[in-house]
C-alpha atoms as a PDB file:
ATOM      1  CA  UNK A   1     -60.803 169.923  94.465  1.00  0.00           C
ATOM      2  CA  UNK A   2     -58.851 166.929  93.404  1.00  0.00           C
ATOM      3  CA  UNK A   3     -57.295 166.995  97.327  1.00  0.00           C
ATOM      4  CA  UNK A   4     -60.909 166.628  98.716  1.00  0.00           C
ATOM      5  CA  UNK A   5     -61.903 164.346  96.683  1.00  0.00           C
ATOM      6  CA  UNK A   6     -58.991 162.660  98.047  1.00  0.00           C
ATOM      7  CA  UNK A   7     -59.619 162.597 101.455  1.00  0.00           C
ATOM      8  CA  UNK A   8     -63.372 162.463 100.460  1.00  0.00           C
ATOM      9  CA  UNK A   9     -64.593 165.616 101.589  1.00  0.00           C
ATOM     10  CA  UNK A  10     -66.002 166.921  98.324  1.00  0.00           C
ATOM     11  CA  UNK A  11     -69.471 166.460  99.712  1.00  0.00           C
ATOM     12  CA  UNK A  12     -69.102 168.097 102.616  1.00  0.00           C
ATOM     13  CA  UNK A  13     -67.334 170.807 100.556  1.00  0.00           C
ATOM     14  CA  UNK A  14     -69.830 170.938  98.185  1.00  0.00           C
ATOM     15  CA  UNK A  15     -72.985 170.544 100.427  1.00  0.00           C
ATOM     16  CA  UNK A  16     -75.381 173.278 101.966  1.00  0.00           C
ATOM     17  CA  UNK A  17     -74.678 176.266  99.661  1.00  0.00           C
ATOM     18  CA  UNK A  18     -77.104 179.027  98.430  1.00  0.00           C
ATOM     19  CA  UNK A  19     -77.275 179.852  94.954  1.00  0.00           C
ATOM     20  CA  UNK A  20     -74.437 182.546  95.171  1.00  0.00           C
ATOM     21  CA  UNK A  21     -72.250 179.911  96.419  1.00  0.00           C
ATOM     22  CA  UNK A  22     -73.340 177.231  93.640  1.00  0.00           C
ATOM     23  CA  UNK A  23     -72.917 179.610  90.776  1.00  0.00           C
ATOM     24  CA  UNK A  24     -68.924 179.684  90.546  1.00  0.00           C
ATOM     25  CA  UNK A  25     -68.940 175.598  91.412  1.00  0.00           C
ATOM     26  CA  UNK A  26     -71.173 174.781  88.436  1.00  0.00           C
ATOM     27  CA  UNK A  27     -69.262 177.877  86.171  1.00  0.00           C
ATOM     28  CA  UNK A  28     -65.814 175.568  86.810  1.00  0.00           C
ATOM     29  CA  UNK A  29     -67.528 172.650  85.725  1.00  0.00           C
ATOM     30  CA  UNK A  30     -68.812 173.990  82.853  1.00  0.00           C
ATOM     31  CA  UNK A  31     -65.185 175.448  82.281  1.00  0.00           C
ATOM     32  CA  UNK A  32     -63.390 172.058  83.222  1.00  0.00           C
ATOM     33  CA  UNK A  33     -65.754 169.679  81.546  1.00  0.00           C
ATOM     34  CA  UNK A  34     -63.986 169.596  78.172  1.00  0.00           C
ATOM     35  CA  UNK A  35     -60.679 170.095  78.950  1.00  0.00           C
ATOM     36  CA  UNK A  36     -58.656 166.792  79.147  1.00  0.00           C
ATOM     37  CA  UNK A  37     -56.570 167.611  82.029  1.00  0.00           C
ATOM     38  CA  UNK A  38     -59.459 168.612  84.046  1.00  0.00           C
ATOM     39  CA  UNK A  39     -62.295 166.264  83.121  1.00  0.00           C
ATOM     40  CA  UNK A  40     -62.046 163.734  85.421  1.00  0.00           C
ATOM     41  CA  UNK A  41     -62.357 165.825  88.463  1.00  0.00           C
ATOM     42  CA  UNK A  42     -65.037 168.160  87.107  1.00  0.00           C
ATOM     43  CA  UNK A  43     -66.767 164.580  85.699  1.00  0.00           C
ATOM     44  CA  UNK A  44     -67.114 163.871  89.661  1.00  0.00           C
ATOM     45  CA  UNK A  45     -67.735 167.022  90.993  1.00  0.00           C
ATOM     46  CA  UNK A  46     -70.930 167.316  88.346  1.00  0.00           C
ATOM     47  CA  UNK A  47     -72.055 164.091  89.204  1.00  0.00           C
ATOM     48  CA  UNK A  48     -71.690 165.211  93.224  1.00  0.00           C
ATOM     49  CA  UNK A  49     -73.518 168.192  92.317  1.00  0.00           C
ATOM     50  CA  UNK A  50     -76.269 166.658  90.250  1.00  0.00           C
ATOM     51  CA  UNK A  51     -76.650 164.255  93.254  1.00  0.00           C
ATOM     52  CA  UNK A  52     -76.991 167.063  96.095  1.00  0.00           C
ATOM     53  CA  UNK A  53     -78.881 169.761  94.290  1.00  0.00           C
ATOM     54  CA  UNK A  54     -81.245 167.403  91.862  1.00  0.00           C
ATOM     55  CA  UNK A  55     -84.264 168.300  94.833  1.00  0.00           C
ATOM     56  CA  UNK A  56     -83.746 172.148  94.187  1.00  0.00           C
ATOM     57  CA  UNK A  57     -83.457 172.117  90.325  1.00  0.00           C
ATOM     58  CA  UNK A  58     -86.303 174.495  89.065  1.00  0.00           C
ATOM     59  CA  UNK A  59     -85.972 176.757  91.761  1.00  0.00           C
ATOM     60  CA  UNK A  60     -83.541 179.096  90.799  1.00  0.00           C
ATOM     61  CA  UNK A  61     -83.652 179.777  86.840  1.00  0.00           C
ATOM     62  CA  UNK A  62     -80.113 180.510  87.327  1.00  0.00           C
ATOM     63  CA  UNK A  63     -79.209 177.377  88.533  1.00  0.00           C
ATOM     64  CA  UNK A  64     -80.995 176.084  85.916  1.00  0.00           C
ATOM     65  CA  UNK A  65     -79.783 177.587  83.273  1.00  0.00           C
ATOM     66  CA  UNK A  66     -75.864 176.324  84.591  1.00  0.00           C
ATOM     67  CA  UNK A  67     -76.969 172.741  84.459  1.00  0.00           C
ATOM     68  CA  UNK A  68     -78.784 172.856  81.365  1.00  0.00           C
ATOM     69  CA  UNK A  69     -74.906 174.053  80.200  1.00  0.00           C
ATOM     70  CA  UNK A  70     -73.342 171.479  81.770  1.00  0.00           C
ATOM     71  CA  UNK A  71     -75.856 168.653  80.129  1.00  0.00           C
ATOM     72  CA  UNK A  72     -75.132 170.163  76.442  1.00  0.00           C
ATOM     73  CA  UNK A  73     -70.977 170.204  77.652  1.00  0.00           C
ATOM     74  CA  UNK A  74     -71.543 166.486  78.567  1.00  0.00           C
ATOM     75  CA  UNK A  75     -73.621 165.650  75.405  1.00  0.00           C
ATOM     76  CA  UNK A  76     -70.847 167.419  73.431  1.00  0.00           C
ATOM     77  CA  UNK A  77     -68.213 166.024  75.054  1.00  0.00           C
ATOM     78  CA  UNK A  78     -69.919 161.948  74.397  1.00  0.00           C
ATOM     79  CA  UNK A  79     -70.520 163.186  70.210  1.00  0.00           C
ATOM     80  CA  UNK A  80     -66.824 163.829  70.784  1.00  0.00           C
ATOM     81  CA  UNK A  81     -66.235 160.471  72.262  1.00  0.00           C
ATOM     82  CA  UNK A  82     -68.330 158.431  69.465  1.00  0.00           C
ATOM     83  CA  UNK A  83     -66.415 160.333  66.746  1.00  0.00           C
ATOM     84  CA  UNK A  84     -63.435 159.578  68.120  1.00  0.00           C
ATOM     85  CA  UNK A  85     -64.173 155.984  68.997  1.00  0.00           C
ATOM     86  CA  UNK A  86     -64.824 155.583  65.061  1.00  0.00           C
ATOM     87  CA  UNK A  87     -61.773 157.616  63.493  1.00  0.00           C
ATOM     88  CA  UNK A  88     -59.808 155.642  65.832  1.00  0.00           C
ATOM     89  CA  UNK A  89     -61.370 152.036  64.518  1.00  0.00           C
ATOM     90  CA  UNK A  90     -60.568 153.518  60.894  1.00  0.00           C
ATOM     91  CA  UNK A  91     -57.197 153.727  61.564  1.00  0.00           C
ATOM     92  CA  UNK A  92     -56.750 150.877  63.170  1.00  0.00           C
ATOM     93  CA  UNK A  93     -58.253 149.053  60.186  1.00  0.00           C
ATOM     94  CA  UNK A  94     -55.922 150.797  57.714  1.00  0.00           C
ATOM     95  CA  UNK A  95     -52.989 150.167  60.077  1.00  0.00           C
ATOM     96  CA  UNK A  96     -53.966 146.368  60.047  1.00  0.00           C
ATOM     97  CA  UNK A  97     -54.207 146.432  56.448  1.00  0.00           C
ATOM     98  CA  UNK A  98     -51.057 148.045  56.246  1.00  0.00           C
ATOM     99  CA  UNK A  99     -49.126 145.350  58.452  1.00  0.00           C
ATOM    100  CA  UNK A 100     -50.748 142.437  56.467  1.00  0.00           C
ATOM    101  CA  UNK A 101     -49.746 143.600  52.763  1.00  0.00           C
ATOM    102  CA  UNK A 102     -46.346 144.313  54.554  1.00  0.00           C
ATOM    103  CA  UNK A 103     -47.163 140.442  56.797  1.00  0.00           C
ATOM    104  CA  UNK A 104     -48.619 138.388  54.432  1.00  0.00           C
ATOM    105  CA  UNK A 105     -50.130 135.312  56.137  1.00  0.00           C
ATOM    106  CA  UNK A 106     -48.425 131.832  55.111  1.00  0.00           C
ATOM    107  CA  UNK A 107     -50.124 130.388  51.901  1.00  0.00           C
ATOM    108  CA  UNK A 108     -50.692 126.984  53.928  1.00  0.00           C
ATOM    109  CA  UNK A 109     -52.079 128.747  56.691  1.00  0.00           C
ATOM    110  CA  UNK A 110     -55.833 128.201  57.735  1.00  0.00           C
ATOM    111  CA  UNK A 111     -56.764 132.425  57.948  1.00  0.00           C
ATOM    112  CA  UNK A 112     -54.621 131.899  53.923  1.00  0.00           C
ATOM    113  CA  UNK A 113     -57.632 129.908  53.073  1.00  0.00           C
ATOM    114  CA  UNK A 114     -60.198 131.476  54.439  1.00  0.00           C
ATOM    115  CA  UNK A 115     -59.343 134.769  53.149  1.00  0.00           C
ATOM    116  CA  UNK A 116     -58.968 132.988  49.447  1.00  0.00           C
ATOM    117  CA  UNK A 117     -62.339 131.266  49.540  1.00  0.00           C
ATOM    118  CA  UNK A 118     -63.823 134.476  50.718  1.00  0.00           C
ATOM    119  CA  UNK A 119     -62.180 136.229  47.926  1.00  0.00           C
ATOM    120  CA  UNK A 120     -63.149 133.137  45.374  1.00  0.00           C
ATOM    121  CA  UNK A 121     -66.978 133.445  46.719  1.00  0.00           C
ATOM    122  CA  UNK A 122     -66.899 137.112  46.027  1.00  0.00           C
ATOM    123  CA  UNK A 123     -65.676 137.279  43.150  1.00  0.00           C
ATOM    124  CA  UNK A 124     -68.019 134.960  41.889  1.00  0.00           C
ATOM    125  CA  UNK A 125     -70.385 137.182  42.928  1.00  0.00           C
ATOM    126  CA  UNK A 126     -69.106 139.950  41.418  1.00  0.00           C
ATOM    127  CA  UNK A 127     -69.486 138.054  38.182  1.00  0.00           C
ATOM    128  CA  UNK A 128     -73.085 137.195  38.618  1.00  0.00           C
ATOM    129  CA  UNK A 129     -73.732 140.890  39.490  1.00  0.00           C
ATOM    130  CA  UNK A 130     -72.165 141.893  35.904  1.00  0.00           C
ATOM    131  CA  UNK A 131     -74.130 139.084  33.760  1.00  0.00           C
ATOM    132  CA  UNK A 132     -77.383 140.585  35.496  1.00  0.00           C
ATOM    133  CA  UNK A 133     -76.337 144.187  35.230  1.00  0.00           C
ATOM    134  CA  UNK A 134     -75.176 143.257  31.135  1.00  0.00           C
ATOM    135  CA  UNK A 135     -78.713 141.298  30.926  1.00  0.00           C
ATOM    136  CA  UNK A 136     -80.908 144.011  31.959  1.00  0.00           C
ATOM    137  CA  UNK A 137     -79.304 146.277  30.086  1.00  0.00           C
ATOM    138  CA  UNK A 138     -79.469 144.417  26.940  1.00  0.00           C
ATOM    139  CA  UNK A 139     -83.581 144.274  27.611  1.00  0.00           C
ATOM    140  CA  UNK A 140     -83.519 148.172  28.430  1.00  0.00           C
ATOM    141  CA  UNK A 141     -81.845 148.608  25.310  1.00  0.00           C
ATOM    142  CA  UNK A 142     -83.714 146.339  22.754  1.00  0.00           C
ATOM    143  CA  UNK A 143     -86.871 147.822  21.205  1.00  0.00           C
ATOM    144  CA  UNK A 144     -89.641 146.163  23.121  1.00  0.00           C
ATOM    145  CA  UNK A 145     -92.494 144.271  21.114  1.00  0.00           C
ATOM    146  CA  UNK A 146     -95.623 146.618  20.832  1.00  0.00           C
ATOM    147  CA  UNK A 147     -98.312 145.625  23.518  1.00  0.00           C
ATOM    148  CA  UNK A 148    -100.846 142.770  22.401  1.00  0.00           C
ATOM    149  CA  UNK A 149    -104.025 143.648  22.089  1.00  0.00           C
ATOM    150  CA  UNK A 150    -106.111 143.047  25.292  1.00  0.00           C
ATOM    151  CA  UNK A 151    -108.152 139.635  25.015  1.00  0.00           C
ATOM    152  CA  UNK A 152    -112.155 140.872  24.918  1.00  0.00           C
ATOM    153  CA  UNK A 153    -114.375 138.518  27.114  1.00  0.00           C
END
């Protein structure tokens, strides 16, 4: 496969067959879809086959059926992706928070200062947070007047 697509003959390869001869293409797809070594080929050929046969789709419930399989092994494959994408930010993060405790920046540095007015600003939040967390707690926990009577008009 990867030799035609070399010498572009995959659609030629891949053209003009009946369903007997489509079954084992789409099967190997299926098959090579997630595997890492084999993706990008099978990534192609999909998209080769998805571009030849799209007309005949709903013919054959067979057919079908094989490219509804290949759809969920792409969908699966891009949750795969996205998860990875973010585990792969995590650590990234961690690892940059792990070479700047090990790296401090310079004290006179400008990023220095930012990062300790952002950490001044935050903490003052932080402490306006409390005062209003200790405030409405002292209200929840006083005994509250008894209601007035209502004014009569």
């Amino acid at each position: 496969m990867e030799e035609l697509w070399r010498r572009d003959g995959l659609e030629v390869a891949l053209g003009g067959r009946d369903e007997n001869r489509l079954v084992p293409v789409l099967e190997y797809c299926i098959y090579a879809l997630p595997h890492p070594h084999l993706s990008k080929t099978a990534i192609h050929i999909s998209a080769l086959l998805l571009d030849i046969y799209s007309k005949v789709i709903g013919v054959s419930p067979k057919i079908d059926s094989l490219f509804e399989q290949m759809a969920a092994c792409v969908d699966n494959m891009a949750m795969r992706s996205k998860t990875l994408l973010k585990l792969q930010g995590c650590v990234d993060m961690i690892l940059h928070a792990q070479s700047m405790h090990s790296n401090p920046l310079p004290k006179n540095s400008s990023a220095y200062k930012k990062l300790a007015r952002d950490q001044a600003t935050m903490q003052d939040h932080t402490h306006v947070a409390d005062k209003f967390h200790e405030s409405a707690q002292q209200k929840l926990n006083s005994p509250s007047p008894p209601f007035a009577a209502e004014p009569q008009l």
